[in-house]
N, C-alpha and C. Protein backbone atom coordinates (compact mmCIF):
# COMPACT_ATOMS: atom_id res chain seq x y z
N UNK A 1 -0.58 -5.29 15.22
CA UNK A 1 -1.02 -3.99 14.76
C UNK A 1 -1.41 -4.10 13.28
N UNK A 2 -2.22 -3.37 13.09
CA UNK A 2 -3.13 -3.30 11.59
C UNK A 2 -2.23 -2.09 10.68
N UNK A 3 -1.86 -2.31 9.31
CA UNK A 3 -1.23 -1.14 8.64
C UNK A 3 -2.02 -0.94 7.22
N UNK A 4 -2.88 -0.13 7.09
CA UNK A 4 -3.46 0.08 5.76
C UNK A 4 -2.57 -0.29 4.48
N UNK A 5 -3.07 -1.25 4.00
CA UNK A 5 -2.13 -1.65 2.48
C UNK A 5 -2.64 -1.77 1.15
N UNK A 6 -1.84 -1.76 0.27
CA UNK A 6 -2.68 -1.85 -1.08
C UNK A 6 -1.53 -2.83 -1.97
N UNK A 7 -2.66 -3.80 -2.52
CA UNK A 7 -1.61 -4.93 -3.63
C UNK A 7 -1.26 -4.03 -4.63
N UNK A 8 -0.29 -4.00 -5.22
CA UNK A 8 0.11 -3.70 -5.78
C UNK A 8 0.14 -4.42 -7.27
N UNK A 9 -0.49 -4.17 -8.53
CA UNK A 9 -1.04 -4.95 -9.51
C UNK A 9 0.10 -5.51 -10.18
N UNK A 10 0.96 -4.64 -10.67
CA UNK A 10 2.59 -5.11 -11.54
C UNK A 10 3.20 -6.07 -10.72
N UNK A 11 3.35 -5.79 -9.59
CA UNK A 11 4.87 -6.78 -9.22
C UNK A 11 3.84 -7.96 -8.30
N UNK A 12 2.97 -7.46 -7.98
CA UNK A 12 1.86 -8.50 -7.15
C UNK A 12 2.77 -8.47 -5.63
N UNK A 13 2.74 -7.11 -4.82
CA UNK A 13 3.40 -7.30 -3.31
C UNK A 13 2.44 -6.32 -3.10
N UNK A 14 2.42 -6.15 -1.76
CA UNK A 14 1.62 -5.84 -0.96
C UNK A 14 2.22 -4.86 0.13
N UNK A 15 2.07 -2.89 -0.19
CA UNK A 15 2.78 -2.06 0.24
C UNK A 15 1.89 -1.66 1.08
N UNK A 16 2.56 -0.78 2.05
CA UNK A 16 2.27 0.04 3.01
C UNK A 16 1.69 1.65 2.83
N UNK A 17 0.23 1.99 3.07
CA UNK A 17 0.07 2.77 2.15
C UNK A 17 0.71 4.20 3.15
N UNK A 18 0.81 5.16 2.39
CA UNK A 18 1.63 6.32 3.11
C UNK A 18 0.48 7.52 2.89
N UNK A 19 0.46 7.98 1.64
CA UNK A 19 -0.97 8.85 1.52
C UNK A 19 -1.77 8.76 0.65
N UNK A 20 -2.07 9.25 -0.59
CA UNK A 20 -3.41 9.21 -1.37
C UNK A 20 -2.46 8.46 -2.56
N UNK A 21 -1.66 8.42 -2.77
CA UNK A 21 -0.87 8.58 -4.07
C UNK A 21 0.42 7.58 -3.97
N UNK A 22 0.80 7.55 -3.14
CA UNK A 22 2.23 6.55 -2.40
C UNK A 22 2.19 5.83 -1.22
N UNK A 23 3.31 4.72 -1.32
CA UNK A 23 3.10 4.09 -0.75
C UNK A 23 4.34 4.14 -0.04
N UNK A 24 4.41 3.59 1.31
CA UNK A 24 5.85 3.71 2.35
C UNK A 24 7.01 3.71 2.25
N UNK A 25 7.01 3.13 0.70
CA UNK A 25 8.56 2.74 0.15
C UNK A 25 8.93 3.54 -1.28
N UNK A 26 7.75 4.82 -1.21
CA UNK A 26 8.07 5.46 -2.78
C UNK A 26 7.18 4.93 -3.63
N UNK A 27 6.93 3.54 -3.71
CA UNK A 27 6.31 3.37 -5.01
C UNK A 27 4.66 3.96 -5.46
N UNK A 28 4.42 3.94 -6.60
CA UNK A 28 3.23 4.92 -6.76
C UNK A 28 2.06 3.99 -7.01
N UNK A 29 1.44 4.23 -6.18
CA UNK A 29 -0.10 3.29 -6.39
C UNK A 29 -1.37 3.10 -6.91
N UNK A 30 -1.56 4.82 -7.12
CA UNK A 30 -2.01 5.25 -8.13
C UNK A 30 -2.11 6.36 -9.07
N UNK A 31 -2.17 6.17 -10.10
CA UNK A 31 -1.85 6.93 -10.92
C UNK A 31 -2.64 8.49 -11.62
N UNK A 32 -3.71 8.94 -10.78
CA UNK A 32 -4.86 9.97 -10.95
C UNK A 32 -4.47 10.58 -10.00
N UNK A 33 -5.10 11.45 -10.15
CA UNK A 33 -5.17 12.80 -9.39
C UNK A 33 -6.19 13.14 -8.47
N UNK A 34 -8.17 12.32 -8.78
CA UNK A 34 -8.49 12.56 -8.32
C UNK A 34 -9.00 10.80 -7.43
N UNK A 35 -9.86 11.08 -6.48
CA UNK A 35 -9.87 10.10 -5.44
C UNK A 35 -11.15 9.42 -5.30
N UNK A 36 -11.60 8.37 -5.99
CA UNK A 36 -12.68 7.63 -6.39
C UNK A 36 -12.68 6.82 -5.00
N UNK A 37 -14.01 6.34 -4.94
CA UNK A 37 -14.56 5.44 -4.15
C UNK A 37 -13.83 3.85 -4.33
N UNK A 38 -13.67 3.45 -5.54
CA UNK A 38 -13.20 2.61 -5.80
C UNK A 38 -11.57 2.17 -4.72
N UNK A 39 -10.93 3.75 -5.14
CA UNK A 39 -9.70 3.75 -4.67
C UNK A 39 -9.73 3.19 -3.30
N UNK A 40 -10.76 3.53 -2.82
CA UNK A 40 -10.81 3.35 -1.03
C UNK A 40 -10.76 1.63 -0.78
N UNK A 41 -12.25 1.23 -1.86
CA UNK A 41 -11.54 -0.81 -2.09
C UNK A 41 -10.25 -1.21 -1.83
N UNK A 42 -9.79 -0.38 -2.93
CA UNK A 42 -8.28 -1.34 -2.58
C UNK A 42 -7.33 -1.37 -1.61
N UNK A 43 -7.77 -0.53 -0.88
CA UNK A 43 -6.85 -0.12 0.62
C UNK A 43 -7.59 -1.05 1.94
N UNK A 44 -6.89 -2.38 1.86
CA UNK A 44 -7.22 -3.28 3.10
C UNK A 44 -5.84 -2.71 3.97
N UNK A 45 -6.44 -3.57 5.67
CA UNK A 45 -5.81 -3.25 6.61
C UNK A 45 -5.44 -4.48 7.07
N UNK A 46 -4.19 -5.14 7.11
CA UNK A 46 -3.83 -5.99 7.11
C UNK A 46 -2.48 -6.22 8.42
N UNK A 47 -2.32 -6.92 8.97
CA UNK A 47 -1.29 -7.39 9.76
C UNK A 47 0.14 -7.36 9.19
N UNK A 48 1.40 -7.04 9.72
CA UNK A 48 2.45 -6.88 9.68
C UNK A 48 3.22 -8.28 9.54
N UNK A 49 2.64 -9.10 9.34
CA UNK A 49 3.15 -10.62 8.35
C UNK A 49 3.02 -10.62 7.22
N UNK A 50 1.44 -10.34 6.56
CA UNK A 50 1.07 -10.11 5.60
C UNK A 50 1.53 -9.10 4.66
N UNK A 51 2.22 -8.05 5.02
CA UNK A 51 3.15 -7.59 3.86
C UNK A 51 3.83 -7.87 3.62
N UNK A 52 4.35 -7.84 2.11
CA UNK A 52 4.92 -8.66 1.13
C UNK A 52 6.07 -7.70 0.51
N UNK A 53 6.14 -6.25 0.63
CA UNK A 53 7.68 -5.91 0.67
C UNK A 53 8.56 -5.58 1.05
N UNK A 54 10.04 -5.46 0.86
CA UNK A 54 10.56 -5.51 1.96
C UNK A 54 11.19 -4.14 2.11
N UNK A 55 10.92 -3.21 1.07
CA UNK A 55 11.34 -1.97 1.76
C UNK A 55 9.99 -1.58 3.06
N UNK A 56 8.73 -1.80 2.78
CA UNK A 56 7.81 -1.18 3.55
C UNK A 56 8.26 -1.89 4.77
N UNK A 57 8.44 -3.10 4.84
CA UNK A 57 8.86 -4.02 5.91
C UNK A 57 9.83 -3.34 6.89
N UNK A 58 10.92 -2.94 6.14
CA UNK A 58 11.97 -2.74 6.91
C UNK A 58 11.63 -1.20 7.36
N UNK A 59 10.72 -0.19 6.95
CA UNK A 59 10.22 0.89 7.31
C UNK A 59 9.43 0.89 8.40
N UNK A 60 8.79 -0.14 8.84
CA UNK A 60 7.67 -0.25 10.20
C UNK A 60 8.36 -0.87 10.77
N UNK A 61 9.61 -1.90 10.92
CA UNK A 61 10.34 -2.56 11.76
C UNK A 61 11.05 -1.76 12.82
């Protein structure tokens, strides 16, 4: 199964995205208010190996 994700730039892991603003485990992904095209780039869809933390991990498990 495919889970929309976004790297995460500071810690360099790779979260689970939840909605415009957060990610599955709380952490904040981005920091605006409003919702650029750009933003949409960084949201790949990636396989459930390929994430890299382990609260999001243990949230889809």
């Amino acid at each position: 199964m495919f889970y929309p994700t976004v790297l995460l730039e500071k810690p360099g892991v790779r979260c689970v995205v939840k909605d415009k603003n957060y990610c599955m485990c709380g952490s904040k992904y981005k920091a605006y208010s409003t919702f650029l095209k750009a933003d949409f780039k960084r949201i790949e869809f990636k396989q459930r190996a390929d994430i890299t933390c382990p609260n999001c991990q243990s949230i889809i498990n």
